[in-house]
Protein backbone atom coordinates (compact mmCIF):
# COMPACT_ATOMS: atom_id res chain seq x y z
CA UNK A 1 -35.69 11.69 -11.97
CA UNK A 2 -33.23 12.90 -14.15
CA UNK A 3 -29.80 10.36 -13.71
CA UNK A 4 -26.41 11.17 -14.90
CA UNK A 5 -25.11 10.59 -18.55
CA UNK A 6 -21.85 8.76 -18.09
CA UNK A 7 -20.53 7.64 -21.82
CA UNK A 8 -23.79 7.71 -23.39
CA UNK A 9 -25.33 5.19 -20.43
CA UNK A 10 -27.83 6.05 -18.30
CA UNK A 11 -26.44 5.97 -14.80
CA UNK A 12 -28.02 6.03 -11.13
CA UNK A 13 -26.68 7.04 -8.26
CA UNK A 14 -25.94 3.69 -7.08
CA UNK A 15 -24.34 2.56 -9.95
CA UNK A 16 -21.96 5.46 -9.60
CA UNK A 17 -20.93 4.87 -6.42
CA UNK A 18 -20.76 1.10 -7.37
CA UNK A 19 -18.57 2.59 -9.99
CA UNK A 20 -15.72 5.09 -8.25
CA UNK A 21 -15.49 2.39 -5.10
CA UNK A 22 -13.85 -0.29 -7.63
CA UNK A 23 -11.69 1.92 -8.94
CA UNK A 24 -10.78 2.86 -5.28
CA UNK A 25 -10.83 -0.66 -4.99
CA UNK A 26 -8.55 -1.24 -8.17
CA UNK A 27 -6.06 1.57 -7.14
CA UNK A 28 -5.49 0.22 -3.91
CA UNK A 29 -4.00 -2.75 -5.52
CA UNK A 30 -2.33 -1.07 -8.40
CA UNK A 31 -0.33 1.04 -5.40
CA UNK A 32 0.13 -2.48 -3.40
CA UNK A 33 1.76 -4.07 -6.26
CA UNK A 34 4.15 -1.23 -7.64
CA UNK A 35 5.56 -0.69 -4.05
CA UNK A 36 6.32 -4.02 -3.68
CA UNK A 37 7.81 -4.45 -7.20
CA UNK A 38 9.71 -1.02 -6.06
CA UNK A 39 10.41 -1.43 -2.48
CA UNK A 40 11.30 -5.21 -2.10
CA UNK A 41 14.09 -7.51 -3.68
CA UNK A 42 14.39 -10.99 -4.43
CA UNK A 43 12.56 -13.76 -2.99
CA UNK A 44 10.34 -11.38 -0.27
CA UNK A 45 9.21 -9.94 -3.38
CA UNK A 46 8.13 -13.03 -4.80
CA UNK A 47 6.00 -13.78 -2.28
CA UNK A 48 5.22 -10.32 -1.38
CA UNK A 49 3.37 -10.63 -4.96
CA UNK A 50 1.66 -13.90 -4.40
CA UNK A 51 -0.02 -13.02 -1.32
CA UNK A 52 -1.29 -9.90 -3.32
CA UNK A 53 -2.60 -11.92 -5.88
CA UNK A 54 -4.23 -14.55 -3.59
CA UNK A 55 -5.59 -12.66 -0.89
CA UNK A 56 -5.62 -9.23 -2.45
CA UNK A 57 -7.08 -6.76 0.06
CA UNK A 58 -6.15 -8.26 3.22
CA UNK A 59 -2.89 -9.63 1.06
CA UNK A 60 -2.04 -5.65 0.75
CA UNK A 61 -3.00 -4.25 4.18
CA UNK A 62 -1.14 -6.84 5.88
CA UNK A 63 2.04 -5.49 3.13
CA UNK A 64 0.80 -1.77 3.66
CA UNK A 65 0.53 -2.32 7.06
CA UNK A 66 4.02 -4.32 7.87
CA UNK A 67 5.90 -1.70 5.36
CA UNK A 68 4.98 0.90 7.51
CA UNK A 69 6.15 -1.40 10.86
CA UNK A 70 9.59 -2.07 9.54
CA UNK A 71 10.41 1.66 8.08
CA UNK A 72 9.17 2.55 11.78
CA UNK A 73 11.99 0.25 13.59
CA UNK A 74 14.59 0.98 10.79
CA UNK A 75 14.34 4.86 11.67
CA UNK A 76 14.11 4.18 15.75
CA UNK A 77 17.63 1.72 14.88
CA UNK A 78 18.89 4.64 13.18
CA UNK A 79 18.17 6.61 15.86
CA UNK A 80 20.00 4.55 18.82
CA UNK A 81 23.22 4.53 16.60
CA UNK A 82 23.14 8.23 15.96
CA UNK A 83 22.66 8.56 19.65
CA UNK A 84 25.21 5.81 20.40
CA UNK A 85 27.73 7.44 18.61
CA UNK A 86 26.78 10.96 19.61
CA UNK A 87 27.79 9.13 23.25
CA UNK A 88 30.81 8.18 21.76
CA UNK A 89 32.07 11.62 20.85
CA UNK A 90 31.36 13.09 24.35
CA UNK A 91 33.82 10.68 26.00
């Protein structure tokens, strides 16, 4: 069976696929750790980064997963004051 040349190594299949899911793998952390270094401030950041580094793929759903939680309520609290004040101007 003929297996792909990848840098002058013989590689399988397998190995491939071995291959592109760490670097799935690897991205999903390098993303993790650049939003938090871009998103967050101070001392949540701090820890943000420790959790990352400890627990690193449950450490960054859990930070993917709250991220999207909190820009969820900050745009329904938005939302009540825009109507709030829309409520406002009618009376």
């Amino acid at each position: 069976m003929n297996t792909p040349n990848l840098l002058f190594i013989n590689v399988g299949s397998a190995e491939l696929v071995i291959i592109i899911a760490a670097i799935i793998a690897i991205l999903y952390l390098l993303i993790a750790i650049f939003q938090i270094l871009n998103r967050e401030t101070g001392v949540s950041k701090i820890l943000w980064i420790l959790v990352v580094l400890f627990f690193p793929y449950l450490g960054a759903t859990i930070y993917f997963i709250s991220s999207y939680l909190d820009r969820k309520k900050r745009k329904e609290e938005e939302r009540m004051i825009r109507q709030d004040a829309e409520r406002r101007d009618l009376l």
